[in-house]
PDB file of N, CA and C in Angstrom:
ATOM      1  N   UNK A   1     -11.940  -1.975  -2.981  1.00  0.00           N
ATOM      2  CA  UNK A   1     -12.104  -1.150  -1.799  1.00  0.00           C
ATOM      3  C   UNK A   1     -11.916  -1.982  -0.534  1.00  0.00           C
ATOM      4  N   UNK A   2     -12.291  -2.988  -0.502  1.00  0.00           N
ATOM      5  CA  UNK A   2     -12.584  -4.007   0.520  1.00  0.00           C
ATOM      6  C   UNK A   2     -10.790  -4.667   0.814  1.00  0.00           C
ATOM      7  N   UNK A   3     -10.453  -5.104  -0.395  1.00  0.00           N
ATOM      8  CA  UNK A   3      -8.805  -4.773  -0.087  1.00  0.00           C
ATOM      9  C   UNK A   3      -7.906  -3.785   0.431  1.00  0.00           C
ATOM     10  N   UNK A   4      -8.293  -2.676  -0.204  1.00  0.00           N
ATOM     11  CA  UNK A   4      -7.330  -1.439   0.593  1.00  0.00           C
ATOM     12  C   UNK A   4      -7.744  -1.701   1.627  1.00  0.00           C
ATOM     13  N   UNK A   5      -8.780  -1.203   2.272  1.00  0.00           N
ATOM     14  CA  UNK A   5      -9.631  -1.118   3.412  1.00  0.00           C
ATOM     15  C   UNK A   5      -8.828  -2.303   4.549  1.00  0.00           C
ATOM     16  N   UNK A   6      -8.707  -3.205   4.479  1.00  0.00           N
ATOM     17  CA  UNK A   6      -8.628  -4.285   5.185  1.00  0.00           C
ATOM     18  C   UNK A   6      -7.140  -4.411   5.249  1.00  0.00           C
ATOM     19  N   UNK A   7      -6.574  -3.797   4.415  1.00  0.00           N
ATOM     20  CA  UNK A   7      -4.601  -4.372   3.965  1.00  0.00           C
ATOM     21  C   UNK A   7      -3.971  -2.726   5.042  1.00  0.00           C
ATOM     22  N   UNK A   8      -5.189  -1.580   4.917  1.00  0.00           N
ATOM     23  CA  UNK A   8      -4.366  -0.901   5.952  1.00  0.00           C
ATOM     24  C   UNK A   8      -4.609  -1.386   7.065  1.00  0.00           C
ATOM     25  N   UNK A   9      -5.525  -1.482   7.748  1.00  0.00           N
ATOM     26  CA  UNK A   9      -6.212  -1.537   8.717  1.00  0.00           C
ATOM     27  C   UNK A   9      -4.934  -2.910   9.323  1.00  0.00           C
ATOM     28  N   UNK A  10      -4.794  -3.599   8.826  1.00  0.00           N
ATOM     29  CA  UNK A  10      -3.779  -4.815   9.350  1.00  0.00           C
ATOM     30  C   UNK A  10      -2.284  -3.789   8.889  1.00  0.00           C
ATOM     31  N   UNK A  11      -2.231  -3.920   8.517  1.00  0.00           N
ATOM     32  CA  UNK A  11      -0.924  -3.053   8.392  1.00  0.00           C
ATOM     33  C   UNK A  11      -1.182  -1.973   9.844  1.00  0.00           C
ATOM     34  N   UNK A  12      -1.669  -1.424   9.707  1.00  0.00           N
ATOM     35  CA  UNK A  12      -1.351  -0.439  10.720  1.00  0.00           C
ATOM     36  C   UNK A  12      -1.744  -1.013  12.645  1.00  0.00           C
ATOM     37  N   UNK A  13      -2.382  -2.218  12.329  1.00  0.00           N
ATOM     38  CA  UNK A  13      -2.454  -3.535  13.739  1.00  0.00           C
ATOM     39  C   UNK A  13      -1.371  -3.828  13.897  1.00  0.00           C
ATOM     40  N   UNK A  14      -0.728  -4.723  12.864  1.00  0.00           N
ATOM     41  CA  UNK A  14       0.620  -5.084  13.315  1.00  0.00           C
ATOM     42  C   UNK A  14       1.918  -3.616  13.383  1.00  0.00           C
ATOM     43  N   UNK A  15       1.549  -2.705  12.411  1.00  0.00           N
ATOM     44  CA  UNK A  15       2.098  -2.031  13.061  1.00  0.00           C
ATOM     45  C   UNK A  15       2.489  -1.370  14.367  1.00  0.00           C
ATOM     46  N   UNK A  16       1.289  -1.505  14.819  1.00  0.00           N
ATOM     47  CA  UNK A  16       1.015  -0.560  16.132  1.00  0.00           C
ATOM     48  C   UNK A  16       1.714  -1.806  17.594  1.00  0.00           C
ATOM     49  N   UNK A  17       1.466  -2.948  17.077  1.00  0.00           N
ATOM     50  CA  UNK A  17       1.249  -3.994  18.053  1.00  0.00           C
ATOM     51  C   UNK A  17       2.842  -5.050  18.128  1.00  0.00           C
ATOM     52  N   UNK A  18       3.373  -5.150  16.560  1.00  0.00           N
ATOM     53  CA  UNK A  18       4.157  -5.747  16.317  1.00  0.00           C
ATOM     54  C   UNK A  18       5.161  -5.694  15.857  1.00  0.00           C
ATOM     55  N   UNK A  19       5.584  -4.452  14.875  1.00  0.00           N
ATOM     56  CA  UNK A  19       7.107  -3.898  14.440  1.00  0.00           C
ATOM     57  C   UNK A  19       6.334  -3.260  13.353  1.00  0.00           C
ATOM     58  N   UNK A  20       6.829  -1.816  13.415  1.00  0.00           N
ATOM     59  CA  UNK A  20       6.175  -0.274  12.939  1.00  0.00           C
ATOM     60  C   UNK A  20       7.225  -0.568  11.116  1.00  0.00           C
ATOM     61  N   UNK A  21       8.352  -1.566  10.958  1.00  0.00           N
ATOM     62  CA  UNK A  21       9.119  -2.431   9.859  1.00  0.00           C
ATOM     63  C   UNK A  21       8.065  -3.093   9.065  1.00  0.00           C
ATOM     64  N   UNK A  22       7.460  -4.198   9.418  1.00  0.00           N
ATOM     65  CA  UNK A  22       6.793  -4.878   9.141  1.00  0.00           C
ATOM     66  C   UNK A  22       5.132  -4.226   8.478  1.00  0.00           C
ATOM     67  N   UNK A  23       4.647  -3.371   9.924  1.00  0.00           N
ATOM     68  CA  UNK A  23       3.018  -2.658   9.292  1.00  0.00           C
ATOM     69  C   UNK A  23       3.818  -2.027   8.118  1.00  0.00           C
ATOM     70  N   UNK A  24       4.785  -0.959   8.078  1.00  0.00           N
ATOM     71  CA  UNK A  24       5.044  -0.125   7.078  1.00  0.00           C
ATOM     72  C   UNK A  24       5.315  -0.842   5.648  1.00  0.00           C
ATOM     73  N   UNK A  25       5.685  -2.119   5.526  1.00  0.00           N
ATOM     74  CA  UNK A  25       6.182  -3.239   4.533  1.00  0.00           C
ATOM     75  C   UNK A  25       4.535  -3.701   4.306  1.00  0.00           C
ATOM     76  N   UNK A  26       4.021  -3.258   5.158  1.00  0.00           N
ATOM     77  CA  UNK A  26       2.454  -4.189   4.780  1.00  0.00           C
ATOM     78  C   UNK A  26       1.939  -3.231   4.595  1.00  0.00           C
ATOM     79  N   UNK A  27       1.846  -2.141   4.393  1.00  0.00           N
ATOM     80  CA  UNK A  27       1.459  -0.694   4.123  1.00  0.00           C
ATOM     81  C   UNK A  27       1.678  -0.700   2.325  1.00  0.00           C
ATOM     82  N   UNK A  28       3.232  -0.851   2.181  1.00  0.00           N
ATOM     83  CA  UNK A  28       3.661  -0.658   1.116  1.00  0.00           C
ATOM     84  C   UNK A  28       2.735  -1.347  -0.008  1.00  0.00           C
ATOM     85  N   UNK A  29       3.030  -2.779   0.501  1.00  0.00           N
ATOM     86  CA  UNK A  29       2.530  -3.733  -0.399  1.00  0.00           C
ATOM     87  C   UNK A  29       0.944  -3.996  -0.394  1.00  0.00           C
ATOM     88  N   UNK A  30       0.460  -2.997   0.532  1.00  0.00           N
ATOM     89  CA  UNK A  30      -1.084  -2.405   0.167  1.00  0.00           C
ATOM     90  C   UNK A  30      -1.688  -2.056  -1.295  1.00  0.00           C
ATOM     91  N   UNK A  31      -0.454  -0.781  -1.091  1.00  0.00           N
ATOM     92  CA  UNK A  31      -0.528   0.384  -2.560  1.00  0.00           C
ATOM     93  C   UNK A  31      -0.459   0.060  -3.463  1.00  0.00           C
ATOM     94  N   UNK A  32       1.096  -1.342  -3.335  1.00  0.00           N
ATOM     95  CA  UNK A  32       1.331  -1.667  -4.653  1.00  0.00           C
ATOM     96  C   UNK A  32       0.345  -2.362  -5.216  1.00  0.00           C
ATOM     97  N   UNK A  33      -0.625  -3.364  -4.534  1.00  0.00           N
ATOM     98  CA  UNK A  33      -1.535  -4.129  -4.934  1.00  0.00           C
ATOM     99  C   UNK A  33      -2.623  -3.195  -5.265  1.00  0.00           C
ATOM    100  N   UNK A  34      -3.060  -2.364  -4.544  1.00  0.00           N
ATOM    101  CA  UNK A  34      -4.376  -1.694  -5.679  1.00  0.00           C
ATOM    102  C   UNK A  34      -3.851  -1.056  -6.580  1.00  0.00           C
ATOM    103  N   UNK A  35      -2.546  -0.694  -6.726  1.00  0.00           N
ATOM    104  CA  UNK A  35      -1.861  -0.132  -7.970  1.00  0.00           C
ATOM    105  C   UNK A  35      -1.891  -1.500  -9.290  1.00  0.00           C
ATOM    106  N   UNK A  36      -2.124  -2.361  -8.960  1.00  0.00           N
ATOM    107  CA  UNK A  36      -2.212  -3.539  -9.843  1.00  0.00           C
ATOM    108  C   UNK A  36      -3.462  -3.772  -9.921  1.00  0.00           C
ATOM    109  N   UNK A  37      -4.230  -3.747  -8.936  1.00  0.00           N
ATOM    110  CA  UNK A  37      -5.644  -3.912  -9.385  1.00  0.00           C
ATOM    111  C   UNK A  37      -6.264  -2.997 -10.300  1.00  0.00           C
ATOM    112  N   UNK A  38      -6.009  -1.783  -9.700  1.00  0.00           N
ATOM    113  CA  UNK A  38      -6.887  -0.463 -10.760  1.00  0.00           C
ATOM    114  C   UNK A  38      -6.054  -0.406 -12.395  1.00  0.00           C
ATOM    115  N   UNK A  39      -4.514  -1.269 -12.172  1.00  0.00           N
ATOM    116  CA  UNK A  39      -4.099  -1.508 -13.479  1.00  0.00           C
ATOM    117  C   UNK A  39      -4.953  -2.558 -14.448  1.00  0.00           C
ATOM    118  N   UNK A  40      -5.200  -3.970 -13.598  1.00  0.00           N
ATOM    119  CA  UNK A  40      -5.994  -4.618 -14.321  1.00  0.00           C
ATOM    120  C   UNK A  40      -7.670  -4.433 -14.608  1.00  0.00           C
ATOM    121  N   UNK A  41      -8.094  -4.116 -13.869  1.00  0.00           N
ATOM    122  CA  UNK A  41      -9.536  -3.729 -13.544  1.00  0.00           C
ATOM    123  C   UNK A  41     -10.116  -3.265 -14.898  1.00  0.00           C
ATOM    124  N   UNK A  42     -10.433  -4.197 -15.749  1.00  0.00           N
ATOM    125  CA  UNK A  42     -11.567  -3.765 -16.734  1.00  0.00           C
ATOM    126  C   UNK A  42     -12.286  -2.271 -17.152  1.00  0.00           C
ATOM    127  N   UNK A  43     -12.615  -2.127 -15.823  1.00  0.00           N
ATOM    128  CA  UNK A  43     -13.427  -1.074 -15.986  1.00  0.00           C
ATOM    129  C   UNK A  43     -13.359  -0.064 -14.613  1.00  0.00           C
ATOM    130  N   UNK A  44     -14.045   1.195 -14.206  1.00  0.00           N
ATOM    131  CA  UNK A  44     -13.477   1.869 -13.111  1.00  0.00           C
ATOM    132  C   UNK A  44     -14.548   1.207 -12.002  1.00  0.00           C
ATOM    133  N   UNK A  45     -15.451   0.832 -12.292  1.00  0.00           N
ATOM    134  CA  UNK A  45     -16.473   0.076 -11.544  1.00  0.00           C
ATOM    135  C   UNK A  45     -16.395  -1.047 -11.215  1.00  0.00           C
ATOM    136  N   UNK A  46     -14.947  -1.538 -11.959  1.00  0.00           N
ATOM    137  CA  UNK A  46     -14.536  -3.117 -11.155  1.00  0.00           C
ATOM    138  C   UNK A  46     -13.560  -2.322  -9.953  1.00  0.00           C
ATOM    139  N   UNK A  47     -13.044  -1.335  -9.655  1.00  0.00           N
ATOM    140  CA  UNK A  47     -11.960  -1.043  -9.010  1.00  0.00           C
ATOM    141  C   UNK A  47     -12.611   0.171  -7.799  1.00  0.00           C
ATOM    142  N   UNK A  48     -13.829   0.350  -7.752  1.00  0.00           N
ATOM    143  CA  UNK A  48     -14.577   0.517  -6.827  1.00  0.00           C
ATOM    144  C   UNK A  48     -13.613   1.500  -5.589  1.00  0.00           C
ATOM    145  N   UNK A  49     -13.449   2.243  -5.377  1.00  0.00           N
ATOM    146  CA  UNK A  49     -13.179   2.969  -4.099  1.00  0.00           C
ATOM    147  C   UNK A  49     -11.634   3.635  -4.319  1.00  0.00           C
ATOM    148  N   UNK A  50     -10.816   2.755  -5.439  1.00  0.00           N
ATOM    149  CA  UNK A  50      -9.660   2.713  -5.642  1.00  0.00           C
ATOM    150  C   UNK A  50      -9.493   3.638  -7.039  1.00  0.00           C
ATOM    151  N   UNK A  51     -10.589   3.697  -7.636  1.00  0.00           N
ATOM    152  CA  UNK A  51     -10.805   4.745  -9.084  1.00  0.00           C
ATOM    153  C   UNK A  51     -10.937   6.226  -8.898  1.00  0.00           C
ATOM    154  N   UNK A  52      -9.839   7.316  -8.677  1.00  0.00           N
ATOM    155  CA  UNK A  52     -10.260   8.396  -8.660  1.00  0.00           C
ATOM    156  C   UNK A  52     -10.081   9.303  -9.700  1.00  0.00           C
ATOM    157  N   UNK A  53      -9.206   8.845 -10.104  1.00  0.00           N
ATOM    158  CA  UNK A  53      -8.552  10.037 -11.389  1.00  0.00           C
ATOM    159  C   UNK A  53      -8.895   9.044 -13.054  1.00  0.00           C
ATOM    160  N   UNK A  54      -7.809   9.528 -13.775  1.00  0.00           N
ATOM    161  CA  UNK A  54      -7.716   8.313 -14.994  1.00  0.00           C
ATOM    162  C   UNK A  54      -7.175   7.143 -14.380  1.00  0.00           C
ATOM    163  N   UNK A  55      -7.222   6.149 -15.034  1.00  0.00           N
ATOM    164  CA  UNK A  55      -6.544   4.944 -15.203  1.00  0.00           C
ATOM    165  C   UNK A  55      -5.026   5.300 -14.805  1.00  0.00           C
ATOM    166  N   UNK A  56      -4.552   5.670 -15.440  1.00  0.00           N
ATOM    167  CA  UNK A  56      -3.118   5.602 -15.314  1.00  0.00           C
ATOM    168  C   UNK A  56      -2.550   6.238 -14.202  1.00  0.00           C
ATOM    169  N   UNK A  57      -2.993   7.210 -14.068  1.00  0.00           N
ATOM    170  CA  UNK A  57      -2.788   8.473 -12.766  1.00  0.00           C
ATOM    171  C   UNK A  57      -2.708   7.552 -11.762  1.00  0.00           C
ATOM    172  N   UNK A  58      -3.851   7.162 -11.558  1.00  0.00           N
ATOM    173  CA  UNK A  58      -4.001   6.291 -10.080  1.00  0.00           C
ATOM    174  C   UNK A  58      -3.080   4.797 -10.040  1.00  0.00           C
ATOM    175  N   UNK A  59      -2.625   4.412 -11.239  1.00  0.00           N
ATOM    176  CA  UNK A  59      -1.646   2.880 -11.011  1.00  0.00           C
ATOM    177  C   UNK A  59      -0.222   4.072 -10.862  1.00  0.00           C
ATOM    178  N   UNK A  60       0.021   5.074 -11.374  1.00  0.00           N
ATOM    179  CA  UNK A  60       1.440   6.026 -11.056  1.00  0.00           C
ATOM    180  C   UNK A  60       1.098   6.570  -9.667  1.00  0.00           C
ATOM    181  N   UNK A  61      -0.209   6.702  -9.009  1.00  0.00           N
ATOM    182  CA  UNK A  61      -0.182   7.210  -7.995  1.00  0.00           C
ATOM    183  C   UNK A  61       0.031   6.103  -7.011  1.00  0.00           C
ATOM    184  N   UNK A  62      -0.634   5.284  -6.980  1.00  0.00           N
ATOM    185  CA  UNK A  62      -0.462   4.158  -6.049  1.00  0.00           C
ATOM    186  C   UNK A  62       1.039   3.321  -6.084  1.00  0.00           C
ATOM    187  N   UNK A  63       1.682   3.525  -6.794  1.00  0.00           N
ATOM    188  CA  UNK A  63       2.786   2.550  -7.327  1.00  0.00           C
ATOM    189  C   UNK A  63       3.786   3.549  -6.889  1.00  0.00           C
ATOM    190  N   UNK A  64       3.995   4.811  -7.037  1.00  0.00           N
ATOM    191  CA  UNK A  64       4.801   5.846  -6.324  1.00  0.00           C
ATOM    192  C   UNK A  64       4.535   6.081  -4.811  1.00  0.00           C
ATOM    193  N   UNK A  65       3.148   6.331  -4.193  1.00  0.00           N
ATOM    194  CA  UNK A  65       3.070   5.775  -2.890  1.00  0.00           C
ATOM    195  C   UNK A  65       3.385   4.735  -2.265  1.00  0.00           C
ATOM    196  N   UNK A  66       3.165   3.586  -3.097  1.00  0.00           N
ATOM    197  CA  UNK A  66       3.800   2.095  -2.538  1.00  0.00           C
ATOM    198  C   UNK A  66       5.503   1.763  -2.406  1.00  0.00           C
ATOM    199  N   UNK A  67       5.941   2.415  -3.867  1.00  0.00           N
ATOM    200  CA  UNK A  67       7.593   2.908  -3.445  1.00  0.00           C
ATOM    201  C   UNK A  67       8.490   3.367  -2.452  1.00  0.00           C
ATOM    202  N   UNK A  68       7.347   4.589  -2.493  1.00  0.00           N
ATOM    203  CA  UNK A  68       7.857   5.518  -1.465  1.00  0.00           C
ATOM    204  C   UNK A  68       7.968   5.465   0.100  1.00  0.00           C
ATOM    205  N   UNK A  69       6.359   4.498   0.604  1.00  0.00           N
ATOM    206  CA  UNK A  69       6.869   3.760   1.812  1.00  0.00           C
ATOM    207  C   UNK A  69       7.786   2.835   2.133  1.00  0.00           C
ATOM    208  N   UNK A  70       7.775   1.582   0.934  1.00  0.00           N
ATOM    209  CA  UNK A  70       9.285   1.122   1.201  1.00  0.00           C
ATOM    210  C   UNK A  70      10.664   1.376   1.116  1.00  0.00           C
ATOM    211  N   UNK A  71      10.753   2.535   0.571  1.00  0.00           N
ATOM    212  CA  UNK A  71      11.567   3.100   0.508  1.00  0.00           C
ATOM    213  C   UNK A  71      12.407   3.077   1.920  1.00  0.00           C
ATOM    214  N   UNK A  72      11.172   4.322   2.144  1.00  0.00           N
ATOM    215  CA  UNK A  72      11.252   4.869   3.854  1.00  0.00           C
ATOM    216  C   UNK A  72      11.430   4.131   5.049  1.00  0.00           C
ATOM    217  N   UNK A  73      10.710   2.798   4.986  1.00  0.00           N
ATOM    218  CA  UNK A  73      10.912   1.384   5.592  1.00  0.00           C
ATOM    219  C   UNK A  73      12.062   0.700   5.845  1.00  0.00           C
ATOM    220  N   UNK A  74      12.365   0.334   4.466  1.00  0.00           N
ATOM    221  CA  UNK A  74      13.863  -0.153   4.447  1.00  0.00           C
ATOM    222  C   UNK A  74      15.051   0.380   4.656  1.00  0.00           C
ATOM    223  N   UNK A  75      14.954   2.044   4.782  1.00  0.00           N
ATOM    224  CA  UNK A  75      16.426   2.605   4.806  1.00  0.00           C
ATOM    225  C   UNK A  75      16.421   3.492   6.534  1.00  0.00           C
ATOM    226  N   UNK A  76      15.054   3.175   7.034  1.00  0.00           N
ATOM    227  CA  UNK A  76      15.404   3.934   8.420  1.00  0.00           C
ATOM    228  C   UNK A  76      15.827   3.120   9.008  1.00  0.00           C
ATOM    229  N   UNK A  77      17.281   3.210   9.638  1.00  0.00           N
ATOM    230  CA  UNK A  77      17.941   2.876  10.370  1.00  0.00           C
ATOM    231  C   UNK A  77      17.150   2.387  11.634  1.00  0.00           C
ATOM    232  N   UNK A  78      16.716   3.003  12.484  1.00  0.00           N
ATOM    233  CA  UNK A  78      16.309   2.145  13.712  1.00  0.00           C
ATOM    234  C   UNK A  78      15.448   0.571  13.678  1.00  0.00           C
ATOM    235  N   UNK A  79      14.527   1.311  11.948  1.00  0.00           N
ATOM    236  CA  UNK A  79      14.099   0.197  11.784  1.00  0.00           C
ATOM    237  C   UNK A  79      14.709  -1.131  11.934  1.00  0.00           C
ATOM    238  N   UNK A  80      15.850  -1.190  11.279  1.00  0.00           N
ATOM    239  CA  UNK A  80      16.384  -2.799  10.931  1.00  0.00           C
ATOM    240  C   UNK A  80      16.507  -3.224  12.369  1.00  0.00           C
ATOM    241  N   UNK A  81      16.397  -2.583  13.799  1.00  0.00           N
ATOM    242  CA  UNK A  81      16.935  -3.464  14.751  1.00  0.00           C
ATOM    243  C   UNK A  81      15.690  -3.909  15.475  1.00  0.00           C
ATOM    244  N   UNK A  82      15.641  -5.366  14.819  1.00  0.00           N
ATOM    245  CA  UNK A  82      14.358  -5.744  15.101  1.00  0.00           C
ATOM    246  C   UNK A  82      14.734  -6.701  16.287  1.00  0.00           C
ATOM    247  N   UNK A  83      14.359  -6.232  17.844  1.00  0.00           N
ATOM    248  CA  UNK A  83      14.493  -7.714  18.926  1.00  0.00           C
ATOM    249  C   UNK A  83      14.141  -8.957  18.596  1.00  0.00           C
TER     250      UNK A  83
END
């Protein structure tokens, strides 16, 4: 929890402050990481805040959200023109 929590929260700082490319890339690689955590996580009580559904649901949910922003990241055009 303390990871998500903290990986948006900077993601969406530098977003706001520093290139909307970059928060959204740090956004991504938010998801993908609690999508790996709630994959490894023992139990749903090691994965704390990040456990909502089954096991699997939530590493396909997080791992398709984490996709899906970079996706969106990497192919919007205005994005790439970074000063």
């Amino acid at each position: 929890m303390l990871f998500s929590s903290v990986g948006v929260a900077i993601a969406a700082l530098i977003g706001t402050f520093v290139s909307a490319l970059i928060g959204a890339t740090l956004l991504a690689l938010t998801m993908l990481g609690a999508g790996i955590w709630r994959a490894c996580a023992p139990k749903a009580t090691r994965a704390a805040g990040i456990a909502v559904r089954s096991k699997w649901f939530d590493v396909a949910f997080y791992f398709a959200c984490g996709l899906a922003v970079a996706i969106l990241a990497l192919t919007y055009p205005e994005a790439l023109l970074i000063p």
